[in-house]
N, C-alpha and C. Protein backbone atom coordinates (compact mmCIF):
# COMPACT_ATOMS: atom_id res chain seq x y z
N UNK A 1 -9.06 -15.42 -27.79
CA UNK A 1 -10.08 -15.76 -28.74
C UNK A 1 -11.32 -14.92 -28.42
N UNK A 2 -11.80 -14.03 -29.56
CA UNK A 2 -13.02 -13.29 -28.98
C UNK A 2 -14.24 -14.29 -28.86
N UNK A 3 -15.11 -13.70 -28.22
CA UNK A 3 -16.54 -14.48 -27.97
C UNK A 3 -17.14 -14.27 -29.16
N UNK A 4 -18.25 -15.44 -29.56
CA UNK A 4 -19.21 -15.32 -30.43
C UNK A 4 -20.53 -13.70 -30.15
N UNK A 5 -20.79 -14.01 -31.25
CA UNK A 5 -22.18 -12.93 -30.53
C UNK A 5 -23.16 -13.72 -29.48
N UNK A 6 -23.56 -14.82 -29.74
CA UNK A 6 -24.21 -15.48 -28.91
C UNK A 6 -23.71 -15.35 -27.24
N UNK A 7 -22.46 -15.43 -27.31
CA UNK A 7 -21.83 -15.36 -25.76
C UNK A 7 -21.58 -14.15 -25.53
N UNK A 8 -21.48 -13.18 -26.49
CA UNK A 8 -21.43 -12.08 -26.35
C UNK A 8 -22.96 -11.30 -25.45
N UNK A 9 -24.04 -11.65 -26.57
CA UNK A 9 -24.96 -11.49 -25.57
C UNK A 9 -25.63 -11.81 -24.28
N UNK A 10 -25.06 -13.18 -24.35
CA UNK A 10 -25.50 -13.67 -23.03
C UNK A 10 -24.82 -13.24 -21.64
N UNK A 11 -23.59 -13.04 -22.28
CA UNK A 11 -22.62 -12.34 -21.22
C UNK A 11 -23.13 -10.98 -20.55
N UNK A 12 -23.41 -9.85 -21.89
CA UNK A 12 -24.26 -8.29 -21.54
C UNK A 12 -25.51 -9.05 -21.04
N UNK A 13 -26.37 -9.72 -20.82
CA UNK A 13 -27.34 -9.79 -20.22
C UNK A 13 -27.35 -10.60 -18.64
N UNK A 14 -26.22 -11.38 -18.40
CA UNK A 14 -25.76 -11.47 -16.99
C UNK A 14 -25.48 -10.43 -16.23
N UNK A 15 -24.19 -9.42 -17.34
CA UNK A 15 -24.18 -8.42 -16.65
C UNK A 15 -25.20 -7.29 -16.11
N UNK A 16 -26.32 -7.23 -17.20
CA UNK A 16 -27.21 -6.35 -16.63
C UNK A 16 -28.34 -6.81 -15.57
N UNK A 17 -28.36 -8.06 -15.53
CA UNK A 17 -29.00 -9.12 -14.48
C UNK A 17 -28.14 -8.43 -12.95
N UNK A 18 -26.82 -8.44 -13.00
CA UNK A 18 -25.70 -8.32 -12.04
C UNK A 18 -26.51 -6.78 -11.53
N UNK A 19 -25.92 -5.84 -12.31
CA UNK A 19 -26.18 -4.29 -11.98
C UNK A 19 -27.73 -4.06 -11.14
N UNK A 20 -28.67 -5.10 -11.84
CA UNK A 20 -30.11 -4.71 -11.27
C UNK A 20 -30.26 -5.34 -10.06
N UNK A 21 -29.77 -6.87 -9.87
CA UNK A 21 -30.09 -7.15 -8.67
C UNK A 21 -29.58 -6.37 -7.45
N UNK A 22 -28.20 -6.26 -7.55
CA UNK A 22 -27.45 -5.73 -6.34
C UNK A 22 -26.97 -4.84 -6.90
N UNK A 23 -26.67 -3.04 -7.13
CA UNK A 23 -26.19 -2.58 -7.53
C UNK A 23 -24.81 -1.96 -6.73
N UNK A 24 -25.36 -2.35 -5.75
CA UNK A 24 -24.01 -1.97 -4.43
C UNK A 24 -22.86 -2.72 -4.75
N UNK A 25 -23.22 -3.82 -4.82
CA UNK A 25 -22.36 -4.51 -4.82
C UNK A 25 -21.58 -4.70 -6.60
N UNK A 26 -22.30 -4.09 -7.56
CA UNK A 26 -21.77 -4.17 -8.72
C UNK A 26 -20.52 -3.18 -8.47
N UNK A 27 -21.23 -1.81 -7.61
CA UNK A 27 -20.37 -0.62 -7.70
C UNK A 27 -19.11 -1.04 -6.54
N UNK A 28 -18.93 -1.75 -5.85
CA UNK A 28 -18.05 -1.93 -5.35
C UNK A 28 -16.86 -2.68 -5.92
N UNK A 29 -17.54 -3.57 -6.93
CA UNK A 29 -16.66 -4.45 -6.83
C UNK A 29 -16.22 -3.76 -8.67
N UNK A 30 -16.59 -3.08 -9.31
CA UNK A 30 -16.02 -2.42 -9.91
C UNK A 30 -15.02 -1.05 -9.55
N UNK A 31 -15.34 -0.33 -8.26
CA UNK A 31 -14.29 0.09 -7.98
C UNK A 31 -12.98 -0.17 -7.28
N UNK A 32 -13.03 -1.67 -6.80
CA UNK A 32 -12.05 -2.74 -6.01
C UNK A 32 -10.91 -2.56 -7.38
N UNK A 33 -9.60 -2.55 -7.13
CA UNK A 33 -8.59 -2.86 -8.31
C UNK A 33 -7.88 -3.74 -7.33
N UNK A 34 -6.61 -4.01 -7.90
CA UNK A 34 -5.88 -5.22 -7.62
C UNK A 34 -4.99 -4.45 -6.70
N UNK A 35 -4.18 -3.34 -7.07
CA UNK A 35 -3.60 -2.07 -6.78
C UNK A 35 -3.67 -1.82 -5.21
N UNK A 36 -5.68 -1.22 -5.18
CA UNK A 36 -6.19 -0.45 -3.89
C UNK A 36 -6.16 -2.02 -2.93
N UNK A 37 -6.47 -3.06 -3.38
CA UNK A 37 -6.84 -4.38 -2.55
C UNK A 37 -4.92 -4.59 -1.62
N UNK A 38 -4.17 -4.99 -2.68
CA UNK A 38 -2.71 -4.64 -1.99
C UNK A 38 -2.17 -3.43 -1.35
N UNK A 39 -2.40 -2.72 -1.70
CA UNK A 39 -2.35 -1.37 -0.24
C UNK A 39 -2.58 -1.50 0.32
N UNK A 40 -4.38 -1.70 0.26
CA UNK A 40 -5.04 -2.00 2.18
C UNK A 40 -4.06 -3.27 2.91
N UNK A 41 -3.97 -4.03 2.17
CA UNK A 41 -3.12 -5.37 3.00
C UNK A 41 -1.82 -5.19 3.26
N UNK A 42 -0.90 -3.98 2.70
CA UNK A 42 0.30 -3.29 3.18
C UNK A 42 0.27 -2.82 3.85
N UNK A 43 -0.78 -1.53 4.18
CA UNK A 43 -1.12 -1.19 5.20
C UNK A 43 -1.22 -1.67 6.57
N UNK A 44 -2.49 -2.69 6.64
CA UNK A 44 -2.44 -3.61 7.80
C UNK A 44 -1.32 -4.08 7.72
N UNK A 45 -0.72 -5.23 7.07
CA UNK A 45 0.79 -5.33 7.56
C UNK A 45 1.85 -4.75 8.22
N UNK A 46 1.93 -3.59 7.64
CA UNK A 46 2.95 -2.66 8.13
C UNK A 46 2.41 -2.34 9.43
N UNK A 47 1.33 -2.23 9.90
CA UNK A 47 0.96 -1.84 11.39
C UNK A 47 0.96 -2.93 12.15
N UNK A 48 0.89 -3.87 12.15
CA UNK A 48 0.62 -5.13 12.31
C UNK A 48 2.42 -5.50 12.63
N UNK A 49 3.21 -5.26 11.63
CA UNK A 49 4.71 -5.38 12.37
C UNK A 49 4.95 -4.66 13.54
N UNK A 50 4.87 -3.56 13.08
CA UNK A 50 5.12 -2.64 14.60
C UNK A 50 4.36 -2.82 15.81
N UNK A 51 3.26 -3.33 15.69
CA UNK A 51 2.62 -3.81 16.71
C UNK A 51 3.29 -5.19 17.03
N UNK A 52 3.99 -6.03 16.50
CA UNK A 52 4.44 -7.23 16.81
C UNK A 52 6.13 -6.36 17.30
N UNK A 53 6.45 -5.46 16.84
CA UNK A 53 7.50 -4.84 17.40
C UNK A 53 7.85 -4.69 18.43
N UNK A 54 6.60 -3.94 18.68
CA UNK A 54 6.33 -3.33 20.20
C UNK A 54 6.46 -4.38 21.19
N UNK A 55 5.33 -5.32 21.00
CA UNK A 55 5.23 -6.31 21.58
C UNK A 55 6.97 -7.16 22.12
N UNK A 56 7.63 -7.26 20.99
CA UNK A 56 9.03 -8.12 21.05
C UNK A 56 9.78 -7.28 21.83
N UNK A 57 10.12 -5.47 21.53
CA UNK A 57 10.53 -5.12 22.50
C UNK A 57 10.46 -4.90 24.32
N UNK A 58 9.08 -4.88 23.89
CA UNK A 58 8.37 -4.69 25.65
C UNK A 58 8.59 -5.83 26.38
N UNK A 59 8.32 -7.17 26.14
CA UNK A 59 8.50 -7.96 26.63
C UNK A 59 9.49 -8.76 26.29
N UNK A 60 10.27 -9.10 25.67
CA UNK A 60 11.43 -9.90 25.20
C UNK A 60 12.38 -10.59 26.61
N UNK A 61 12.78 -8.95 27.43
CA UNK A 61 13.12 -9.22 28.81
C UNK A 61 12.44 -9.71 30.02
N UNK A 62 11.58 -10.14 29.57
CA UNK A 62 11.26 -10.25 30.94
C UNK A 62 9.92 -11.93 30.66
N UNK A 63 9.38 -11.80 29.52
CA UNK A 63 8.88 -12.89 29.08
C UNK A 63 9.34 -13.50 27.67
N UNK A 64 10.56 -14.48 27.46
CA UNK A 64 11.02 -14.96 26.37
C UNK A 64 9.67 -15.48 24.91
N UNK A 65 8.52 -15.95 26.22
CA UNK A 65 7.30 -16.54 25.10
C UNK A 65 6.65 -15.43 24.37
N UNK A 66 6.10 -13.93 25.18
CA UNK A 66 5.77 -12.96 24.36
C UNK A 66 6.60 -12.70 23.16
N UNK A 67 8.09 -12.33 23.60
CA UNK A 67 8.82 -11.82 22.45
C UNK A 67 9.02 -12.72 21.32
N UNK A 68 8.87 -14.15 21.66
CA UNK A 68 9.02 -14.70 20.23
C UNK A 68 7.47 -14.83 19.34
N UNK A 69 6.28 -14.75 20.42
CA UNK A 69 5.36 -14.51 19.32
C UNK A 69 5.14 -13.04 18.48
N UNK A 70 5.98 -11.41 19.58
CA UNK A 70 6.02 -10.35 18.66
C UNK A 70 7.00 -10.73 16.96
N UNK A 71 7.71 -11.68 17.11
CA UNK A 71 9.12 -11.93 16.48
C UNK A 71 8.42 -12.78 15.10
N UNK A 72 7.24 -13.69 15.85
CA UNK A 72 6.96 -14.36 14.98
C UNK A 72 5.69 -13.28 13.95
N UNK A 73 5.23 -12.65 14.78
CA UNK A 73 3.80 -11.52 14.36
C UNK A 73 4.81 -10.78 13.30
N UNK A 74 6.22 -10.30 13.26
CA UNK A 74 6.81 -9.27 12.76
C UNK A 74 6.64 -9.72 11.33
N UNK A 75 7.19 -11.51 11.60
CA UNK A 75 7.83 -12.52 10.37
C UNK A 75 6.69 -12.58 9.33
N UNK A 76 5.44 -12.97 10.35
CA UNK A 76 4.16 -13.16 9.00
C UNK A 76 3.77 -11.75 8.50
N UNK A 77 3.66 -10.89 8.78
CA UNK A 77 3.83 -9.42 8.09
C UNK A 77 4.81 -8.98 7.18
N UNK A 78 5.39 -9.12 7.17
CA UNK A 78 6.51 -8.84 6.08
C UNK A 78 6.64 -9.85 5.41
N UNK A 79 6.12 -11.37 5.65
CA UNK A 79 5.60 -12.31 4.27
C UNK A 79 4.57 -11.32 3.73
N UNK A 80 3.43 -10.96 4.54
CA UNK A 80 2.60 -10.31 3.68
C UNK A 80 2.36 -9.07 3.21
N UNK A 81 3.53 -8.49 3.08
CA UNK A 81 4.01 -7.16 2.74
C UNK A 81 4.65 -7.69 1.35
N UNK A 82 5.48 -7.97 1.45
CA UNK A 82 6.15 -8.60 0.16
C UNK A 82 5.41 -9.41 -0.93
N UNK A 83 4.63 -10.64 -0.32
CA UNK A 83 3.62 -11.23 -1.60
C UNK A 83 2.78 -10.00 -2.03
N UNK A 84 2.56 -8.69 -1.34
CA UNK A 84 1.58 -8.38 -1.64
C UNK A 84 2.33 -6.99 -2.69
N UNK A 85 3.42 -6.71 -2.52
CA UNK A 85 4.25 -6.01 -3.38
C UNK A 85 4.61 -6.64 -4.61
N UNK A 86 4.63 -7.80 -4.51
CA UNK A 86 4.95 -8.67 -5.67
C UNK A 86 4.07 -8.93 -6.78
N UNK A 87 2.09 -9.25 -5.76
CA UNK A 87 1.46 -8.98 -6.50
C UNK A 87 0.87 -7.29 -7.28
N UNK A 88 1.83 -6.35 -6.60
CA UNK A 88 1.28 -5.25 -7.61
C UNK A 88 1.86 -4.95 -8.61
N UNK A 89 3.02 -5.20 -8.68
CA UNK A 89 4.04 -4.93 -9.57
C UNK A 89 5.12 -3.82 -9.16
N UNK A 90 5.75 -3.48 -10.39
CA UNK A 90 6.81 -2.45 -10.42
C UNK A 90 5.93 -1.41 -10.54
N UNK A 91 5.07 -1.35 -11.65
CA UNK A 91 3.74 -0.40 -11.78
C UNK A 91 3.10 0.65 -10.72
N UNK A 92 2.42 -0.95 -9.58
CA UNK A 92 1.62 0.16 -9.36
C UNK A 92 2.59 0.56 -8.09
N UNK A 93 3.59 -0.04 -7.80
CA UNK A 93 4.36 0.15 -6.61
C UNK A 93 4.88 1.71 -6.95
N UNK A 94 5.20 1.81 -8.34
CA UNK A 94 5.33 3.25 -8.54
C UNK A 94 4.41 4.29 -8.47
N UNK A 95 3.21 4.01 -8.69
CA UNK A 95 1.88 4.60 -8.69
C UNK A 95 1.83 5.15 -7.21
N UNK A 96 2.11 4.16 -6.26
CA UNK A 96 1.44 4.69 -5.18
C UNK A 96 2.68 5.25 -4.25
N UNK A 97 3.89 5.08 -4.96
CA UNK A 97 5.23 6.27 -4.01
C UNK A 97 4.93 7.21 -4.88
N UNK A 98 4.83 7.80 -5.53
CA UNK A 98 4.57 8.79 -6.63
C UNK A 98 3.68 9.75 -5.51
N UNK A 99 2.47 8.93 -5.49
CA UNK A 99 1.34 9.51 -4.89
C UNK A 99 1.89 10.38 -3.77
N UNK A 100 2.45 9.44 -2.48
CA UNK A 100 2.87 9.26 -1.21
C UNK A 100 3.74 10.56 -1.68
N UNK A 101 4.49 10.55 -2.41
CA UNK A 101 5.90 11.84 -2.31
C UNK A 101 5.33 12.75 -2.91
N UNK A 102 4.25 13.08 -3.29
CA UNK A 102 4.20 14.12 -4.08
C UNK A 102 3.30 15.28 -3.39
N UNK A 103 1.91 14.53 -2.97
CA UNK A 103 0.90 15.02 -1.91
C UNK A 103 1.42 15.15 -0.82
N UNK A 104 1.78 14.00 0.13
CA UNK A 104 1.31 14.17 1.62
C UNK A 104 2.56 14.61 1.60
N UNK A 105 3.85 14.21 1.50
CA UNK A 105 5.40 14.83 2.21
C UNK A 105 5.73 16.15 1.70
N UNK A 106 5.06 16.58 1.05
CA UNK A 106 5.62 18.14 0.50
C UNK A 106 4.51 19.05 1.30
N UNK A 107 3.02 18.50 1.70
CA UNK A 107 2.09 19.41 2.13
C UNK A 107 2.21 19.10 3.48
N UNK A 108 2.93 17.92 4.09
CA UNK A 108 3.57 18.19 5.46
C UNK A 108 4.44 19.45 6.04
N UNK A 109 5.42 19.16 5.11
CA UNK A 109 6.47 19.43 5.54
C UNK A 109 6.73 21.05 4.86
N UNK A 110 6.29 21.09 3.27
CA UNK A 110 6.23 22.67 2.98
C UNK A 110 7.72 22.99 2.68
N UNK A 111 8.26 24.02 2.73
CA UNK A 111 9.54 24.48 2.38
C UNK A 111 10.45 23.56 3.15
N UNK A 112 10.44 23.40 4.48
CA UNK A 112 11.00 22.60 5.58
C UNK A 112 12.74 22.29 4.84
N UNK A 113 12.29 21.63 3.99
CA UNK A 113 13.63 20.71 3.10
C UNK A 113 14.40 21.74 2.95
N UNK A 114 14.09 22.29 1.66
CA UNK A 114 14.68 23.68 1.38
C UNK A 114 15.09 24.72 2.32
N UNK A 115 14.64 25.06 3.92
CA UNK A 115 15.30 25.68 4.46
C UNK A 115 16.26 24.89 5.23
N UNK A 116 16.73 23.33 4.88
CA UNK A 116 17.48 23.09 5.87
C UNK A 116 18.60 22.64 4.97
N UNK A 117 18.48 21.99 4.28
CA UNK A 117 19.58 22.27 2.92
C UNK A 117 20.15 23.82 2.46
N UNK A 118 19.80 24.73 2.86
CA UNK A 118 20.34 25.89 2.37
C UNK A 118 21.50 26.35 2.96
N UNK A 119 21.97 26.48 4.25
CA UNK A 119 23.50 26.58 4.98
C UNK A 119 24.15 25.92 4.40
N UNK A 120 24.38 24.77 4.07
CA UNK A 120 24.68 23.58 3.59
C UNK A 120 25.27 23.75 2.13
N UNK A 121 24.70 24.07 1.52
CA UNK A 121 24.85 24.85 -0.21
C UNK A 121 25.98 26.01 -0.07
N UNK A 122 26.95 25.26 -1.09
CA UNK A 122 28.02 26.13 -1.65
C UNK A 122 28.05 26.73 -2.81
N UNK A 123 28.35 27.90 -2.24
CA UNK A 123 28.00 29.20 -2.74
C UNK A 123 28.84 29.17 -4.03
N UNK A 124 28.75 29.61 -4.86
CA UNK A 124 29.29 29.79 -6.14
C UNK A 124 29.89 31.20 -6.37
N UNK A 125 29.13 32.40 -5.90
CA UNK A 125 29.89 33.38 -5.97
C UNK A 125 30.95 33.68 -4.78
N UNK A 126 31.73 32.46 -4.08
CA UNK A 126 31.86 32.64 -2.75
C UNK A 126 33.71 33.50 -3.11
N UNK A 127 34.08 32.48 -3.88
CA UNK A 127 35.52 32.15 -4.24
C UNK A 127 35.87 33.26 -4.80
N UNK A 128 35.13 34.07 -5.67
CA UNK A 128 35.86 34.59 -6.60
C UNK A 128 36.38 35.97 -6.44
């Protein structure tokens, strides 16, 4: 249902109330998406397992209580890896492997692929 003009204006004049008081904080929280907010929390997660990893492997032998709290550190991370994949969608989950494969693993790695797949490749003029 659209807004009246009345709420219409009152609304643009909160907002420009918003922008003047704090503008930091307007600009932040307009550049916050739902997207960048679930990354950062994948992020930490995902480090946050391996650090509970570490933990389960290093000690597992030798202190049973460490390794089940790395075990348990692993468990609540990958709850929050997953709610937090769930909340981005199929979307932006594509958005941001897209990103990931396109930039950083090709300007790592460079030809790399291609020269190691090439022995490998059958030759077409080999047979004939």
């Amino acid at each position: 249902m659209p807004l009246s003009e009345d709420e219409q204006r009152i609304l643009d004049q909160i907002e420009a109330q918003f922008y003047a008081n704090d503008p930091q904080l307007a600009q932040q929280v307009s550049e916050t998406t739902l997207y960048r907010h679930a990354s950062r929390n994948i992020k930490w997660a995902a480090t946050g397992f391996v650090l509970g990893f570490v933990v389960l492997v290093t000690s597992f032998a030798s202190n049973l209580f460490m390794g089940f709290v790395g075990f348990l550190a692993m468990l609540g991370c990958a709850f929050v890896v997953v709610s937090n994949v769930k909340k981005m969608g199929k979307a932006g989950l594509e958005n941001i492997t897209a990103s990931v494969k396109g930039k950083r693993l090709k300007s790592m790695f460079g030809d790399a692929g291609k020269n190691i797949r090439k022995p490998f490749r059958k030759d077409d003029n080999a047979g004939s």
